[in-house]
N, C-alpha and C. Protein backbone atom coordinates (compact mmCIF):
# COMPACT_ATOMS: atom_id res chain seq x y z
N UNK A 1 0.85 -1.19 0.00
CA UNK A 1 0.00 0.00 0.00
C UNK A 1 0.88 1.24 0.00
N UNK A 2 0.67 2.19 -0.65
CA UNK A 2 1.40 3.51 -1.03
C UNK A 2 0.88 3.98 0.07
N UNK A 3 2.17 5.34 0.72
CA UNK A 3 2.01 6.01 1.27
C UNK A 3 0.88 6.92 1.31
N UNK A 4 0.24 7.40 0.39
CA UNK A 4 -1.17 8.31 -0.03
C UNK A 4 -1.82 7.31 0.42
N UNK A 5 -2.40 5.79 -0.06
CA UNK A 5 -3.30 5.61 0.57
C UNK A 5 -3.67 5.12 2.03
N UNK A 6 -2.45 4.97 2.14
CA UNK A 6 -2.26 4.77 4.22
C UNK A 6 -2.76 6.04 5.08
N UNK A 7 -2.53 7.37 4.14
CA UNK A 7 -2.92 8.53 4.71
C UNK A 7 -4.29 8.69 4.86
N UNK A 8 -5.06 8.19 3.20
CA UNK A 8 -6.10 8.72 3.36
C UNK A 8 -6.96 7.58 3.65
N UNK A 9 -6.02 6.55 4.35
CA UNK A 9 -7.13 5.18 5.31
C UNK A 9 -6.93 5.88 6.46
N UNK A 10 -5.73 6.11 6.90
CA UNK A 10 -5.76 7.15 8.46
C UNK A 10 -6.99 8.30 8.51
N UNK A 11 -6.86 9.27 7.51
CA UNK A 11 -7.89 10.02 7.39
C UNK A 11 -8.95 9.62 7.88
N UNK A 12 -9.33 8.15 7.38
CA UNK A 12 -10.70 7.97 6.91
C UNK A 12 -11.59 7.75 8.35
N UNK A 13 -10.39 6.67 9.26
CA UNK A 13 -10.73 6.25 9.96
C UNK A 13 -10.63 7.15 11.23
N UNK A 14 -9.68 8.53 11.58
CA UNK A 14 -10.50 9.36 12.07
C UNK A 14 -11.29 9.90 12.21
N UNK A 15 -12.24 10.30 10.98
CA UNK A 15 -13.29 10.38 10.80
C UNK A 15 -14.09 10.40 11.66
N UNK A 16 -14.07 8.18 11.26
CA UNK A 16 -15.22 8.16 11.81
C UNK A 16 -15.21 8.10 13.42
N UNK A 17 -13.67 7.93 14.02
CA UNK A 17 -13.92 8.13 15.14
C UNK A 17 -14.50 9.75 15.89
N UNK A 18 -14.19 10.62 15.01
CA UNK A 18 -14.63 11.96 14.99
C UNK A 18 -16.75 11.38 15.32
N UNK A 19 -16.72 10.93 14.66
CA UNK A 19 -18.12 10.74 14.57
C UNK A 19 -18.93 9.88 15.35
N UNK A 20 -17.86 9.01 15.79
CA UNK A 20 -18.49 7.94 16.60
C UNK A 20 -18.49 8.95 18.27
N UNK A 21 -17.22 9.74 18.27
CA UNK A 21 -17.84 10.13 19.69
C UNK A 21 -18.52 11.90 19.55
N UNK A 22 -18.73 12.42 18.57
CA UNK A 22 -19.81 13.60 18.87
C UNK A 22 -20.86 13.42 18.32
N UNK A 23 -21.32 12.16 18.11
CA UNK A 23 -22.63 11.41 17.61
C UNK A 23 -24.16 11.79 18.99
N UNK A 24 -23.15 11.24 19.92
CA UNK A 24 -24.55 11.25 21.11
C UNK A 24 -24.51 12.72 21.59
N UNK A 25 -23.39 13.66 21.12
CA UNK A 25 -23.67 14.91 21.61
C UNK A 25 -24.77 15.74 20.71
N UNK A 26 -24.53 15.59 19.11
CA UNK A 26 -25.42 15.73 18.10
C UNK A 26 -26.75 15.69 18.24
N UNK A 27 -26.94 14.17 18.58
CA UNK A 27 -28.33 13.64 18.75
C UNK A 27 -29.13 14.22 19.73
N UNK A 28 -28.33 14.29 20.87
CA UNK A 28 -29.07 15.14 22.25
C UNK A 28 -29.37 16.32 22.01
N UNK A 29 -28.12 17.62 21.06
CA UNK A 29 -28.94 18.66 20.67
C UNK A 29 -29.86 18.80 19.85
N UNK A 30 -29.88 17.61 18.71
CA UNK A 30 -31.06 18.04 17.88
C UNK A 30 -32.46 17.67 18.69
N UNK A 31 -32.44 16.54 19.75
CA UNK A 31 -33.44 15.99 20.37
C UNK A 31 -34.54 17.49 21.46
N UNK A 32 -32.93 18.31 21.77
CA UNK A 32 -33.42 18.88 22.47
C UNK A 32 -34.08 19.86 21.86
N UNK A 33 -33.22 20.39 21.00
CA UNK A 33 -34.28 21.86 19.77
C UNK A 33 -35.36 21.41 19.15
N UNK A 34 -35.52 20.08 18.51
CA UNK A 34 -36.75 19.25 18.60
C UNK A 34 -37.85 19.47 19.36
N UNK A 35 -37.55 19.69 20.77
CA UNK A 35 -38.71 19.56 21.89
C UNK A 35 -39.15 18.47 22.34
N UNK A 36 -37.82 17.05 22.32
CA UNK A 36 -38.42 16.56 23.06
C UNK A 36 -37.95 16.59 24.11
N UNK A 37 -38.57 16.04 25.25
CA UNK A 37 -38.20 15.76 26.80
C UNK A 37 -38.57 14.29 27.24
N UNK A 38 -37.72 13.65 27.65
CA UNK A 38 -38.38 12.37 28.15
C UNK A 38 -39.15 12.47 29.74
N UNK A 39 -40.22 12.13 29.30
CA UNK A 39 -41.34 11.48 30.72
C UNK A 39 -40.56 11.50 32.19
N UNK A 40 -41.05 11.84 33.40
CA UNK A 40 -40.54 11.48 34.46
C UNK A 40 -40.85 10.00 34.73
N UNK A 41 -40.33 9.20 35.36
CA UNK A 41 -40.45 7.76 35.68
C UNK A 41 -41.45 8.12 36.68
N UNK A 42 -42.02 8.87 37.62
CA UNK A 42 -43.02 9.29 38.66
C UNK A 42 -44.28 9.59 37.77
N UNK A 43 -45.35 9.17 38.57
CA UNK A 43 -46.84 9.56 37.70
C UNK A 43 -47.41 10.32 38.60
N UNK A 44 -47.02 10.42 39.84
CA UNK A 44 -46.91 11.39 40.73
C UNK A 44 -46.31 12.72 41.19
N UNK A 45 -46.63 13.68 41.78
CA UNK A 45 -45.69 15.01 41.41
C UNK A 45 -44.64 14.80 42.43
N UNK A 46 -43.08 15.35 42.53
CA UNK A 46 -42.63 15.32 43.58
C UNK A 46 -42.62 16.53 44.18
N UNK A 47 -43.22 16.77 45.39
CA UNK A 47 -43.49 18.60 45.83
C UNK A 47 -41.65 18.42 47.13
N UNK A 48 -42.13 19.56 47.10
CA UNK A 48 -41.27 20.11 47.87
C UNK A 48 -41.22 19.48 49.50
N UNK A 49 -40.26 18.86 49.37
CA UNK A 49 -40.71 17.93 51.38
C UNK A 49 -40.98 18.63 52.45
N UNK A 50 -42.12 18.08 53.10
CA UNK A 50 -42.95 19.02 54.37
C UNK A 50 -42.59 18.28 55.35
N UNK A 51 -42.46 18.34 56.38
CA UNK A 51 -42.35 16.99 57.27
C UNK A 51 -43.66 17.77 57.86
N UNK A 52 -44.18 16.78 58.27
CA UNK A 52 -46.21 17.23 58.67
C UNK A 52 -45.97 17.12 60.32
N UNK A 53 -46.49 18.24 61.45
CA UNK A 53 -46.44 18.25 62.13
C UNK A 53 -47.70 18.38 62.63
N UNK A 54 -48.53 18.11 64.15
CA UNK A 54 -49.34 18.84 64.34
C UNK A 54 -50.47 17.66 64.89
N UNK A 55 -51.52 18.08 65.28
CA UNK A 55 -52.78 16.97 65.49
C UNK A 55 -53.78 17.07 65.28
N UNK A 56 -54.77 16.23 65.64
CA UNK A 56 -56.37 16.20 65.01
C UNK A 56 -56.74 15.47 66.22
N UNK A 57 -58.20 14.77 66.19
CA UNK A 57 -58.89 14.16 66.86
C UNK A 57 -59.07 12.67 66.11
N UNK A 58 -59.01 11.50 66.15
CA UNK A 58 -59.82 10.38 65.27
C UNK A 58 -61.47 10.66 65.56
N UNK A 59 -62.59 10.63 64.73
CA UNK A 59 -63.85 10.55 64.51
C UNK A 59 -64.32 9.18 65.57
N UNK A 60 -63.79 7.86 64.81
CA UNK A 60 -64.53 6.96 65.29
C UNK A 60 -64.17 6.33 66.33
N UNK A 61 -62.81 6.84 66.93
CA UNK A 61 -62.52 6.50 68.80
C UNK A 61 -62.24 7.94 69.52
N UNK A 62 -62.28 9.25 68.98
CA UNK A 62 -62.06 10.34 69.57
C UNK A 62 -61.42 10.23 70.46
N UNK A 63 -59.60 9.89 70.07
CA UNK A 63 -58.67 9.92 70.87
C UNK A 63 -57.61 10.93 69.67
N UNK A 64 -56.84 11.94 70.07
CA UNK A 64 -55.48 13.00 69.74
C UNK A 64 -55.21 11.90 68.84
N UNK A 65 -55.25 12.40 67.48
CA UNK A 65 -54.01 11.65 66.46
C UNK A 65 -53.04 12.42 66.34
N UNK A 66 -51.78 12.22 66.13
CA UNK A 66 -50.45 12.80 65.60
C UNK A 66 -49.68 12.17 64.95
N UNK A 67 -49.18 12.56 63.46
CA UNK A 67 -48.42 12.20 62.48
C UNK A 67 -47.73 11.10 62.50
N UNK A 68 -46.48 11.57 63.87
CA UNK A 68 -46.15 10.72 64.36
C UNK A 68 -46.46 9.09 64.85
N UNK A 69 -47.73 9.14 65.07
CA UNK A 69 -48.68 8.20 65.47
C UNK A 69 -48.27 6.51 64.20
N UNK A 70 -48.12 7.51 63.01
CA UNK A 70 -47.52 6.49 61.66
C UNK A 70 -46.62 6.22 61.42
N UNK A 71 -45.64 6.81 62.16
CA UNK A 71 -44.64 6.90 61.78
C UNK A 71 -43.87 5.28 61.36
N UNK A 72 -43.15 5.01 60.15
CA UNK A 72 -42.60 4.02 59.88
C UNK A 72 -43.42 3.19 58.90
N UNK A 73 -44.19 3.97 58.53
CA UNK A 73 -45.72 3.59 57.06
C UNK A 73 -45.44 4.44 56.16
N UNK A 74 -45.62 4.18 55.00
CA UNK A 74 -45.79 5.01 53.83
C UNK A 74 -47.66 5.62 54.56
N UNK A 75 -47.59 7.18 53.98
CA UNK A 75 -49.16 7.37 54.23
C UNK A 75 -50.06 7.57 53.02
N UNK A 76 -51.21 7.79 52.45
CA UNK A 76 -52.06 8.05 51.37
C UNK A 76 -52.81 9.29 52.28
N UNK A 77 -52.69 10.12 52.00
CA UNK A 77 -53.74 11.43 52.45
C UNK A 77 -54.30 12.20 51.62
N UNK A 78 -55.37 11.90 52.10
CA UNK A 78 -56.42 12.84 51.20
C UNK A 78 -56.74 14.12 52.47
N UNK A 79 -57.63 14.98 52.00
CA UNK A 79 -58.32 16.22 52.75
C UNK A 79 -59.47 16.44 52.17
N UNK A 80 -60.16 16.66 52.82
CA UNK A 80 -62.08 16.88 52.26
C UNK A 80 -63.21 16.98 53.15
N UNK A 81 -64.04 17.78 52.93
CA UNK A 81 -65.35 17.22 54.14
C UNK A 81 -65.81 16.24 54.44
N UNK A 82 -66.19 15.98 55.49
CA UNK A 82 -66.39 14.95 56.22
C UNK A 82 -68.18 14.39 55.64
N UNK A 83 -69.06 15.63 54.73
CA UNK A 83 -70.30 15.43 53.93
C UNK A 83 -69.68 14.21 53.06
N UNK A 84 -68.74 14.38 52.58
CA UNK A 84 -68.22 13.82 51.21
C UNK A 84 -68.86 13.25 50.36
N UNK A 85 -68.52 14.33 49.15
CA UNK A 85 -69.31 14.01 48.01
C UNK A 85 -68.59 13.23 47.07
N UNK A 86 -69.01 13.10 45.83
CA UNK A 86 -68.89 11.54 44.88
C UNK A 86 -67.09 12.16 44.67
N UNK A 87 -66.59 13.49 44.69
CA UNK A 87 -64.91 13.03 44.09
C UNK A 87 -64.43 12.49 45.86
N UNK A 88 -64.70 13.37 46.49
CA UNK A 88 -63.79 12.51 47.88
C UNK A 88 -64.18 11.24 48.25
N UNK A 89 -65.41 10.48 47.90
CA UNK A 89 -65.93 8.74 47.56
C UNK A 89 -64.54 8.15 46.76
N UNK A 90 -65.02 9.16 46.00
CA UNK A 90 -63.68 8.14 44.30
C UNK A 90 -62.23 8.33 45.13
N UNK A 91 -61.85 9.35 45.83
CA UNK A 91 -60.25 9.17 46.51
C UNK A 91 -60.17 8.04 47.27
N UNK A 92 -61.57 8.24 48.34
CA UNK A 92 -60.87 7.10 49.25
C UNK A 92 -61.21 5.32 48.46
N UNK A 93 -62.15 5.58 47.96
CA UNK A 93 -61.98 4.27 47.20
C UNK A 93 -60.53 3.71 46.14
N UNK A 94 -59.99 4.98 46.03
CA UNK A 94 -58.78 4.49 44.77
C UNK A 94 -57.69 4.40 46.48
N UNK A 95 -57.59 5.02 47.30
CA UNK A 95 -56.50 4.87 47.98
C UNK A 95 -56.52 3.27 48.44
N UNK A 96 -57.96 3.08 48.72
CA UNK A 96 -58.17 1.69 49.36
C UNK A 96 -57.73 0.68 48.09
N UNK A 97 -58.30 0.89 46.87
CA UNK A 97 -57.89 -0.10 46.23
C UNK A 97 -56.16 -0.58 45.60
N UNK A 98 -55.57 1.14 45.99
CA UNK A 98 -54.16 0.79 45.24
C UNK A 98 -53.40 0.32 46.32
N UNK A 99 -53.91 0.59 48.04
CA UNK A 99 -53.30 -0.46 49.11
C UNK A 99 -53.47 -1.86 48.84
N UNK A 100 -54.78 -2.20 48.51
CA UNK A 100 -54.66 -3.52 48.17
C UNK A 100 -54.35 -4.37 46.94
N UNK A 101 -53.82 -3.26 45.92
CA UNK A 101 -52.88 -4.33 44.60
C UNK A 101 -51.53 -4.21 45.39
N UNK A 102 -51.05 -3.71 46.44
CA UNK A 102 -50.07 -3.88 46.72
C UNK A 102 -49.49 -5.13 47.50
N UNK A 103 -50.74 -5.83 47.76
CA UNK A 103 -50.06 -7.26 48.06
C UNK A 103 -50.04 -7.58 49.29
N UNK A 104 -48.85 -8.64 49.29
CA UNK A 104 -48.02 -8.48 50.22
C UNK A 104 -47.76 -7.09 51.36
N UNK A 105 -47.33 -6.07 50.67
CA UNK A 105 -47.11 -5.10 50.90
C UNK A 105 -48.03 -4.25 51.42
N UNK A 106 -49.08 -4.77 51.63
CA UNK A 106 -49.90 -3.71 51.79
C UNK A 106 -49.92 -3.13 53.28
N UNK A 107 -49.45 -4.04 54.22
CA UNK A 107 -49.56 -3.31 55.82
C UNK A 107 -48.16 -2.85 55.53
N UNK A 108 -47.37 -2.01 55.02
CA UNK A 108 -46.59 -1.14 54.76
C UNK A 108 -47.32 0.31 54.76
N UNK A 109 -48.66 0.85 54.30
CA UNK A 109 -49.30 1.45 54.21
C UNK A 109 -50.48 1.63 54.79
N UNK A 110 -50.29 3.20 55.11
CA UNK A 110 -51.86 3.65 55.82
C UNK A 110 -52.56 4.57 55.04
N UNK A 111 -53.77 4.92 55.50
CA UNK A 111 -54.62 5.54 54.58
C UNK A 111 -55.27 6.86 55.79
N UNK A 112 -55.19 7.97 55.40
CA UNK A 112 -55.43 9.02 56.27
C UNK A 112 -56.31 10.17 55.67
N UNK A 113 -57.58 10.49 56.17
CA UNK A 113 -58.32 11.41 55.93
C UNK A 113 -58.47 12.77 56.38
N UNK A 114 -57.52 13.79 56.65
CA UNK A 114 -58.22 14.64 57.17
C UNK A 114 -59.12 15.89 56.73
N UNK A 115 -60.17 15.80 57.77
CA UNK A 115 -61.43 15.76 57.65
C UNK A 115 -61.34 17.60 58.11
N UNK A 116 -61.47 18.62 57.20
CA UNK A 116 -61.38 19.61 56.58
C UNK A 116 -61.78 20.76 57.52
N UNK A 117 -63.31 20.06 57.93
CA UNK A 117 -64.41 21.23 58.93
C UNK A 117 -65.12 20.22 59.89
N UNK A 118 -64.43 19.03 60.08
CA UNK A 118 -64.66 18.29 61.17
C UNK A 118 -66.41 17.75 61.29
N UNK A 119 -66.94 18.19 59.99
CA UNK A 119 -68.01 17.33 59.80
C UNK A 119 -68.41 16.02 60.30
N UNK A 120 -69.49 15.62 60.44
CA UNK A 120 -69.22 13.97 60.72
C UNK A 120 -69.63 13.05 59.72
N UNK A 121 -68.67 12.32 60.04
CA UNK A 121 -68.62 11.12 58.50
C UNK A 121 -70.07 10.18 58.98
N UNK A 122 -70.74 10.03 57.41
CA UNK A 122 -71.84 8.74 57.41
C UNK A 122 -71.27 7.40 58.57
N UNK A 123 -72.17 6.56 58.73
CA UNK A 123 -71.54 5.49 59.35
C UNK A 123 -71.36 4.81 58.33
N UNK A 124 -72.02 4.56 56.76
CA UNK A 124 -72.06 4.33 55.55
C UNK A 124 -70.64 4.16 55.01
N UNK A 125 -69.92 5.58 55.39
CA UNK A 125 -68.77 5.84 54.66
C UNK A 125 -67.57 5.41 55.78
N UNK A 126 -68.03 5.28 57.19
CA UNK A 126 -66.87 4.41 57.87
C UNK A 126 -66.72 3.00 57.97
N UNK A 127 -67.63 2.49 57.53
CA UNK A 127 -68.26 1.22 57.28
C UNK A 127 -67.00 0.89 55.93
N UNK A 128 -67.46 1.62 55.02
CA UNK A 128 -66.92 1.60 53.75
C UNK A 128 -65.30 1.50 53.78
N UNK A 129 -64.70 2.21 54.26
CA UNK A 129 -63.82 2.67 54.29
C UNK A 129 -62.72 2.07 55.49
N UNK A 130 -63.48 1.46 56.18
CA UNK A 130 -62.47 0.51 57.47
C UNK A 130 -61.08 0.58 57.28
N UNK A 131 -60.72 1.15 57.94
CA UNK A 131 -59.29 0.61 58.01
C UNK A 131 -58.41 2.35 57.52
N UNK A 132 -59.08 3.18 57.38
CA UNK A 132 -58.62 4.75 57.01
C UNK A 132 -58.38 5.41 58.52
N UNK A 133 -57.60 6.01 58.41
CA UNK A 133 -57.45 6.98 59.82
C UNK A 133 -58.57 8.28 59.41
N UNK A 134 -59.57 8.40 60.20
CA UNK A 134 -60.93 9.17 60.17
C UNK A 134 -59.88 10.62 61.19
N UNK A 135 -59.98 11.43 60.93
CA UNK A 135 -58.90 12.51 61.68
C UNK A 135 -60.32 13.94 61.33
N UNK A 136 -60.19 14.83 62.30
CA UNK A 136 -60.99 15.82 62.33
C UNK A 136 -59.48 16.84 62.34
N UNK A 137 -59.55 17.78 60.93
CA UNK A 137 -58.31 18.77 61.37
C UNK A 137 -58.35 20.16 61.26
N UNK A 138 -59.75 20.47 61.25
CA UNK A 138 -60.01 21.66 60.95
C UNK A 138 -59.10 22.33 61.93
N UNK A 139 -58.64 23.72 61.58
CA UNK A 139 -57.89 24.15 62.30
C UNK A 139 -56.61 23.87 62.72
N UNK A 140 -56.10 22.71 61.85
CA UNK A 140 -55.19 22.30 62.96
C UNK A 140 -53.81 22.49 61.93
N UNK A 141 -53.00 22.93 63.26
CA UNK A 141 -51.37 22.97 62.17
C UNK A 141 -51.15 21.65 60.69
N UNK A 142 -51.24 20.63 60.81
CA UNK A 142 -51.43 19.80 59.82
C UNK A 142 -51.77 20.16 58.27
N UNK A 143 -53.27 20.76 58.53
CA UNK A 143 -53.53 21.20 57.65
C UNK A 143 -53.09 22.53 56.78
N UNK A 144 -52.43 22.98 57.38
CA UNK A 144 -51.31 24.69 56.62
C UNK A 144 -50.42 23.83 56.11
N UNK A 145 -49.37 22.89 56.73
CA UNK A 145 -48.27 22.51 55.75
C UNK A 145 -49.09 21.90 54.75
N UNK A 146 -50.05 21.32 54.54
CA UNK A 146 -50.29 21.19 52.61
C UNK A 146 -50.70 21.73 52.00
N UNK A 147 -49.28 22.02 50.76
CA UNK A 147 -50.30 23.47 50.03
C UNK A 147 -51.23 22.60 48.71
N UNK A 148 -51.54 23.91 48.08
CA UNK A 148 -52.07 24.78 48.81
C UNK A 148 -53.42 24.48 49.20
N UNK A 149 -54.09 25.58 50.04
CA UNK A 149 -55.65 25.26 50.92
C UNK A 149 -56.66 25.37 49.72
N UNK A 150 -56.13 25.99 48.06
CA UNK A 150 -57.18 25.89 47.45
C UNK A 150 -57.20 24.84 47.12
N UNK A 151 -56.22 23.78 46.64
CA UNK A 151 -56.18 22.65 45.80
C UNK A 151 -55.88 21.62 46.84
N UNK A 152 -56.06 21.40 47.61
CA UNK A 152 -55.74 20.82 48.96
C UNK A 152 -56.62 19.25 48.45
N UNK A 153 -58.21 19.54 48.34
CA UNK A 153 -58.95 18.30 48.14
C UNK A 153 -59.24 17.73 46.98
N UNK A 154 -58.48 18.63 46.34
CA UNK A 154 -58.11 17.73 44.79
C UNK A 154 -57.11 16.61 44.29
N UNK A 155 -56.18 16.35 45.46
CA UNK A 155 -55.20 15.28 45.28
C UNK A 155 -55.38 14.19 46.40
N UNK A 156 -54.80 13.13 46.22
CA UNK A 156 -54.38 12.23 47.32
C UNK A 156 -52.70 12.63 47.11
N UNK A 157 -52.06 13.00 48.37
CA UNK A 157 -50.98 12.87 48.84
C UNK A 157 -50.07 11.56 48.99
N UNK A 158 -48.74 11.08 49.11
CA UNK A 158 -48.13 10.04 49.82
C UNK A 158 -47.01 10.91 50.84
N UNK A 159 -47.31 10.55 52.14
CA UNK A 159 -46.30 10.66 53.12
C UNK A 159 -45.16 9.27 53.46
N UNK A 160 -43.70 9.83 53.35
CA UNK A 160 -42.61 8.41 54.06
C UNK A 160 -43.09 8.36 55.09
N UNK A 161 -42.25 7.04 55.20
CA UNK A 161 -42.30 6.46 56.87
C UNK A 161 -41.86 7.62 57.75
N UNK A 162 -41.03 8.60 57.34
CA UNK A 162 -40.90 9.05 58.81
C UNK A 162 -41.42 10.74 58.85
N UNK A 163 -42.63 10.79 58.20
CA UNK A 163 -43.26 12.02 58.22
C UNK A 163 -43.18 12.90 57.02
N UNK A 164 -42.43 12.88 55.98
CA UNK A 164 -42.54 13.61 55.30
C UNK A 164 -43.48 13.68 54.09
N UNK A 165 -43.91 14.96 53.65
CA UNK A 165 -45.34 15.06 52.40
C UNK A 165 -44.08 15.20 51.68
N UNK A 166 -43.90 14.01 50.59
CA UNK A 166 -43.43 14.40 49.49
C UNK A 166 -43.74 13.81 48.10
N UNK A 167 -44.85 14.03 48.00
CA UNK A 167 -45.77 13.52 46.26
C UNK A 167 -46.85 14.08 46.41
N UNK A 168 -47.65 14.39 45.35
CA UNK A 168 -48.87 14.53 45.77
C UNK A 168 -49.61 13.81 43.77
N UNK A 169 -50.63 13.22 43.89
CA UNK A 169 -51.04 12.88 42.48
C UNK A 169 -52.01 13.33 41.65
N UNK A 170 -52.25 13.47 40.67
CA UNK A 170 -52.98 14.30 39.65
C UNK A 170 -54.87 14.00 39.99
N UNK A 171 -55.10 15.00 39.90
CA UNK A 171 -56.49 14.96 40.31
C UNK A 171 -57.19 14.50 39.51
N UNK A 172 -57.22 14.06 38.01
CA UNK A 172 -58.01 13.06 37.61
C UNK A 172 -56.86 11.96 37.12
N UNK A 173 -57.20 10.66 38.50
CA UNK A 173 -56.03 10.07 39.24
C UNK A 173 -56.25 8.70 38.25
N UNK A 174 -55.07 7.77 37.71
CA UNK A 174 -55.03 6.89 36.93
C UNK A 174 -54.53 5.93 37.96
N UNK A 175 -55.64 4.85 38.92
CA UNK A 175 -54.86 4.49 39.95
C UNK A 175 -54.09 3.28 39.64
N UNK A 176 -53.62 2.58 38.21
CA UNK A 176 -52.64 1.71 38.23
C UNK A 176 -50.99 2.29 38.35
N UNK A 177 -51.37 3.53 37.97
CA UNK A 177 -49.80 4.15 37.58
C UNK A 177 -49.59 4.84 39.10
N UNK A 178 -50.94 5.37 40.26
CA UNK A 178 -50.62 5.92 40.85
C UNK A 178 -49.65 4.12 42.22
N UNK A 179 -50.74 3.23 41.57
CA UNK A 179 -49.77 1.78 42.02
C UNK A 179 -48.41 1.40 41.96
N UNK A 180 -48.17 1.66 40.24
CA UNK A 180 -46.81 1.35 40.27
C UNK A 180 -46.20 2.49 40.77
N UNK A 181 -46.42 3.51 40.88
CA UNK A 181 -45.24 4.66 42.17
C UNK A 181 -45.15 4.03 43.13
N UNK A 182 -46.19 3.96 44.06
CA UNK A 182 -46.37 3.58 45.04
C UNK A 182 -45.56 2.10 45.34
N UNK A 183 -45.64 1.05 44.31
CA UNK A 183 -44.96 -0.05 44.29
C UNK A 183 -43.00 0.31 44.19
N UNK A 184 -43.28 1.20 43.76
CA UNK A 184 -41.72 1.53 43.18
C UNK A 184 -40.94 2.04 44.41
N UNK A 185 -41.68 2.78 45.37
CA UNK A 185 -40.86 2.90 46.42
C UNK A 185 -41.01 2.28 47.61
N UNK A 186 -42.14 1.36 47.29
CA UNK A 186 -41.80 0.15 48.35
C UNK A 186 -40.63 -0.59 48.41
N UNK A 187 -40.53 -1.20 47.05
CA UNK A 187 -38.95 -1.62 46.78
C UNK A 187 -38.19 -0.91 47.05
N UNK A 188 -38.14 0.03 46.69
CA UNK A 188 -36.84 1.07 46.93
C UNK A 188 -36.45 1.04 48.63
N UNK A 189 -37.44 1.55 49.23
CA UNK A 189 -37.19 1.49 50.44
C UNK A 189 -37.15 0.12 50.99
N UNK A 190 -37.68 -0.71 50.69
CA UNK A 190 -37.44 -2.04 51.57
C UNK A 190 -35.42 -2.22 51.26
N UNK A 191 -34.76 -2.23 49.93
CA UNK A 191 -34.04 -2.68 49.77
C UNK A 191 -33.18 -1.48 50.66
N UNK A 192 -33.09 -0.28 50.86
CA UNK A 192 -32.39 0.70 51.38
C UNK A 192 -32.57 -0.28 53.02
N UNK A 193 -33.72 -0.22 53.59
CA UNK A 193 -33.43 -0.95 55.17
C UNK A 193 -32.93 -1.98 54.90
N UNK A 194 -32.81 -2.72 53.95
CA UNK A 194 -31.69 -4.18 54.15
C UNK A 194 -30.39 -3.79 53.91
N UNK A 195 -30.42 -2.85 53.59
CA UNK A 195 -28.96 -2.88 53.56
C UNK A 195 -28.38 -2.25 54.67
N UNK A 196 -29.10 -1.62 55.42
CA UNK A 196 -28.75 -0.79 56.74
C UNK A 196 -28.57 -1.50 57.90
């Protein structure tokens, strides 16, 4: 092989190494001037972490609840009157049902209502609902850390085990996806305490 064409095989094959590594830089800018963005892996929002302080009353043993009280549960919280009409029905029914695709897993999780203007719940709807923490919080510090007070009874919330509000989910709620979140940091966290 002649010297010229050794050069322009050297050439060639810089090239393409030229190309092989500002290829994924290329692609990412055109992706990005494009407009696209890829999806968050969460179907849930992640808000800003509250750690929830503060107390209420329970409805159906009227004994002081406090946050604390859960501590070491994932929580599901909703907020709404205690009348509750057909969307605060549809929350606590999706919270109840995405505790129970969770399995196994499901006494990992609690389910918490607080109850807005301390109304009193149907016996209908405690009946229904067994197994929810019934909480009266009108007034009560609890209810200021979630913002905000207008959009307050439009989401179900998830609180960690050790107090903090940090998700809250879309108000017209898709409850398999709001499952697999919910599933996703069960794992997550179970595998973080085994390793501790």
């Amino acid at each position: 092989m002649s010297n010229e064409a050794n050069k322009k095989s050297n050439r060639r094959k810089f090239i393409w190494i030229l190309v092989l590594l500002f290829s994924p830089v290329v692609i990412s800018y055109t992706l990005f001037f494009m407009g696209y963005r890829p999806g968050s892996i969460n179907y849930g929002d992640l808000i800003e972490i509250q750690k929830l302080s503060g107390e209420g009353v329970t409805q159906d043993t009227n004994i002081i609840f406090r946050m604390k009280d859960l501590r070491g549960k994932w929580v599901m919280l909703t907020v709404d009157s205690g009348e509750c009409g057909e969307a605060c029905d549809t929350k606590l029914y999706y919270m109840r049902q995405v505790r129970t695709m969770q399995n196994r897993e499901k006494d990992r999780i609690e389910r918490l209502w607080l109850i807005d203007n301390n109304a009193q719940v149907s016996p209908e709807i405690l009946e229904k609902y067994e197994g929810t923490v019934f909480v009266n919080a009108k007034d009560s510090e609890l209810l200021n850390q979630i913002p905000t007070r207008e959009t307050q009874r439009k989401h179900i919330y998830l609180v960690d085990p050790i107090g903090n509000l940090m998700m809250r989910f879309p108000e017209e709620l898709e409850p398999r996806k709001m499952s697999d979140d919910i599933k996703r940091l069960l794992e997550v966290s179970q595998l973080e305490h085994e390793r501790h």
